[in-house]
N, C-alpha and C. Protein backbone atom coordinates (compact mmCIF):
# COMPACT_ATOMS: atom_id res chain seq x y z
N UNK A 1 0.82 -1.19 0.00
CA UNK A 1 0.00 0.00 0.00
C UNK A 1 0.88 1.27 0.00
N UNK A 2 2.58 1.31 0.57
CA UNK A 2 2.97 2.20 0.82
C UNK A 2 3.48 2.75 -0.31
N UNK A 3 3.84 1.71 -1.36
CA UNK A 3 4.23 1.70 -2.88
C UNK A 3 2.97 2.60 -3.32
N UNK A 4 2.09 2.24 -3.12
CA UNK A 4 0.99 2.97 -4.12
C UNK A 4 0.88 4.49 -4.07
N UNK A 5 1.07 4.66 -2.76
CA UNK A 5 0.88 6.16 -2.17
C UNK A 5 1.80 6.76 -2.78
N UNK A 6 3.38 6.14 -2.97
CA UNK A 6 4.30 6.88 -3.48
C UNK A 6 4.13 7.39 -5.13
N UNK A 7 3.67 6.16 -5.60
CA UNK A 7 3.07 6.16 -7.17
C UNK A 7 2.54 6.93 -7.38
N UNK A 8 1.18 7.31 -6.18
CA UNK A 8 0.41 8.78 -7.06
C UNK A 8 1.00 10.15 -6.44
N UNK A 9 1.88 9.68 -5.38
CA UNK A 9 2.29 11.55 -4.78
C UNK A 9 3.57 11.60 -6.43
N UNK A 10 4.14 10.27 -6.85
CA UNK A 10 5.14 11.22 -8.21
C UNK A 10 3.81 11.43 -8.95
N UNK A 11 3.06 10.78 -9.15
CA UNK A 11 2.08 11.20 -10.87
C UNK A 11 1.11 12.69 -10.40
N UNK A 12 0.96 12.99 -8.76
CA UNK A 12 0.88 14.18 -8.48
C UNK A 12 1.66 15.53 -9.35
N UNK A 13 3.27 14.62 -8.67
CA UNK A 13 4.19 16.08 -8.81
C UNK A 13 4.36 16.68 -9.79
N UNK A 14 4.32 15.31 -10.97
CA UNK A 14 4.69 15.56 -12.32
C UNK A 14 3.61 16.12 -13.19
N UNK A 15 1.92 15.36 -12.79
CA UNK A 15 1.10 16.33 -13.17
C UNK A 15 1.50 18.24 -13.02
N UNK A 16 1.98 18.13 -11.54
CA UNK A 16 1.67 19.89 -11.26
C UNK A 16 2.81 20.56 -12.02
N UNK A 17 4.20 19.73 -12.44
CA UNK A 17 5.22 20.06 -13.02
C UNK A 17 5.16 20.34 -13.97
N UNK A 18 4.04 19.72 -14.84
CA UNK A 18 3.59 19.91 -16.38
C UNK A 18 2.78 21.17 -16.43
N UNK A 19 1.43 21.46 -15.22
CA UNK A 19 1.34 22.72 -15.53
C UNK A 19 1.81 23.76 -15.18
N UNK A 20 2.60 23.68 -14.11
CA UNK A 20 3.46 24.89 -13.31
C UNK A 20 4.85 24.89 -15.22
N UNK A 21 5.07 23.98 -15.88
CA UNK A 21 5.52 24.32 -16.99
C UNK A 21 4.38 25.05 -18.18
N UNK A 22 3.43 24.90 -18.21
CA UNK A 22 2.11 25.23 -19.18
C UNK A 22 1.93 26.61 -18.83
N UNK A 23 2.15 26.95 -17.52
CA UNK A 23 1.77 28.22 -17.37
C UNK A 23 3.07 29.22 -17.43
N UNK A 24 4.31 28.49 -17.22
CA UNK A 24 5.33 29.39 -17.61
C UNK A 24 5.55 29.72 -18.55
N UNK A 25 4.87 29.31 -19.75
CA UNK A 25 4.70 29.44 -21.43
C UNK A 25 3.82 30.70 -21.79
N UNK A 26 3.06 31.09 -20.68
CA UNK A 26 1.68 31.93 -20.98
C UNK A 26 0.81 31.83 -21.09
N UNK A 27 0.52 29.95 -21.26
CA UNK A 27 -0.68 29.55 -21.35
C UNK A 27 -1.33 29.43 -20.32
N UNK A 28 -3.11 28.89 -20.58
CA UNK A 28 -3.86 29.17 -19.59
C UNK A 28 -4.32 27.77 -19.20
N UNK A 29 -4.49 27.55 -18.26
CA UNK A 29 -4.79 26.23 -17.30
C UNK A 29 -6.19 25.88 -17.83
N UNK A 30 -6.21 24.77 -18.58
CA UNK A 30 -7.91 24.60 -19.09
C UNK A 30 -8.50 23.90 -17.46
N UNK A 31 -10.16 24.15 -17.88
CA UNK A 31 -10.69 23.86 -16.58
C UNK A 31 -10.53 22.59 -16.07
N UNK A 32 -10.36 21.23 -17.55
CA UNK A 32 -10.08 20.30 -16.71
C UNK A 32 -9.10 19.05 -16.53
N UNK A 33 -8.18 20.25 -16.36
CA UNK A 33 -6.68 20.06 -15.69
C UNK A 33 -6.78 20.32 -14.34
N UNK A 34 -7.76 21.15 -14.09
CA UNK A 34 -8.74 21.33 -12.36
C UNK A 34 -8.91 19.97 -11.71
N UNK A 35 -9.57 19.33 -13.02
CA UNK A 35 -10.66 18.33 -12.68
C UNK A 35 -9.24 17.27 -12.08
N UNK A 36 -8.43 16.85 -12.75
CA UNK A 36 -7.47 15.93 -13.24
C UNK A 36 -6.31 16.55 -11.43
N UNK A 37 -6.48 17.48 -11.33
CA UNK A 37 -5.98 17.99 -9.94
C UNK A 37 -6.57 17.05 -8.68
N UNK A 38 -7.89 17.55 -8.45
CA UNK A 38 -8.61 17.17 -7.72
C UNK A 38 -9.14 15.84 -7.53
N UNK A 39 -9.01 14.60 -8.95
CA UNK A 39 -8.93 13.50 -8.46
C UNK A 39 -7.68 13.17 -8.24
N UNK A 40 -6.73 13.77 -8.49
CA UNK A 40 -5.39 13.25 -8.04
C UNK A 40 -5.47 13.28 -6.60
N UNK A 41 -5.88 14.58 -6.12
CA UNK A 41 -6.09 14.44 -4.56
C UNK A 41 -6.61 13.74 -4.09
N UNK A 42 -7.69 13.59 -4.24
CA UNK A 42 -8.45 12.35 -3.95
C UNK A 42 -7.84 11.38 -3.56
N UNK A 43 -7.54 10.79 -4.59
CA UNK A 43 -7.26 9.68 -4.47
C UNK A 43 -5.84 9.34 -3.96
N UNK A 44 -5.18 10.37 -3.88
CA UNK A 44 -3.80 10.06 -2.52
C UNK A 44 -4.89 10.48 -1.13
N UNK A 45 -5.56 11.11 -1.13
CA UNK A 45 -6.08 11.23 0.51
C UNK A 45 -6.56 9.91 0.84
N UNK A 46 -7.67 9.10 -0.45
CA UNK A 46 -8.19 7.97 0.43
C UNK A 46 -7.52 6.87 0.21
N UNK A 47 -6.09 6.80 -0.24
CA UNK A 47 -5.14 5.75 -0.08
C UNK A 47 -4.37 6.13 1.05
N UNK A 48 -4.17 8.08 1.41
CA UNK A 48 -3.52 7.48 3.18
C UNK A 48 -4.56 7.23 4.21
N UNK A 49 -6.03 7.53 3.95
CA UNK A 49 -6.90 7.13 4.92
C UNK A 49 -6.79 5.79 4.70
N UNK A 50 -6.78 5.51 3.31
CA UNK A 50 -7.27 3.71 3.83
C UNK A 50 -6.02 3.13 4.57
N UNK A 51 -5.02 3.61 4.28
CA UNK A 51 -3.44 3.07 5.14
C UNK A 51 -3.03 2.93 6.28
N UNK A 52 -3.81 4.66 6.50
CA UNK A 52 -3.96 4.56 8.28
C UNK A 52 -4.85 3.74 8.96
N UNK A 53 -5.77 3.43 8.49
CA UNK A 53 -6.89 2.71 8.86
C UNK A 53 -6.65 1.17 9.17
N UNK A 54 -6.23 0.93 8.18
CA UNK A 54 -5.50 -0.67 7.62
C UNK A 54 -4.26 -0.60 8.80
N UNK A 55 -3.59 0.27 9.51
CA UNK A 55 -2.59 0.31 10.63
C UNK A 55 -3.58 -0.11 11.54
């Protein structure tokens, strides 16, 4: 489980790396690159809830 968590905090970073690069270009953050944010969160929050839980 601890593997997994690590898996989506990189596909996190690198998501935000791609647009923190998109926006250093000038471009504008489409809305759903929002969307694509927010299940990323997701879904690292309820893999450390389920982790802690599973402790």
């Amino acid at each position: 489980m601890f593997y997994l968590l690590i898996a989506i905090a990189v596909l996190l970073l690198g998501y935000a790396a791609f647009l923190t690069r998109f926006v250093r270009q000038g471009r504008r953050i489409p809305p759903a690159a929002y969307l694509g944010l927010a299940v990323l969160n997701g879904l690292i929050l309820a893999a450390v809830l389920a982790w802690a839980i599973a402790r």
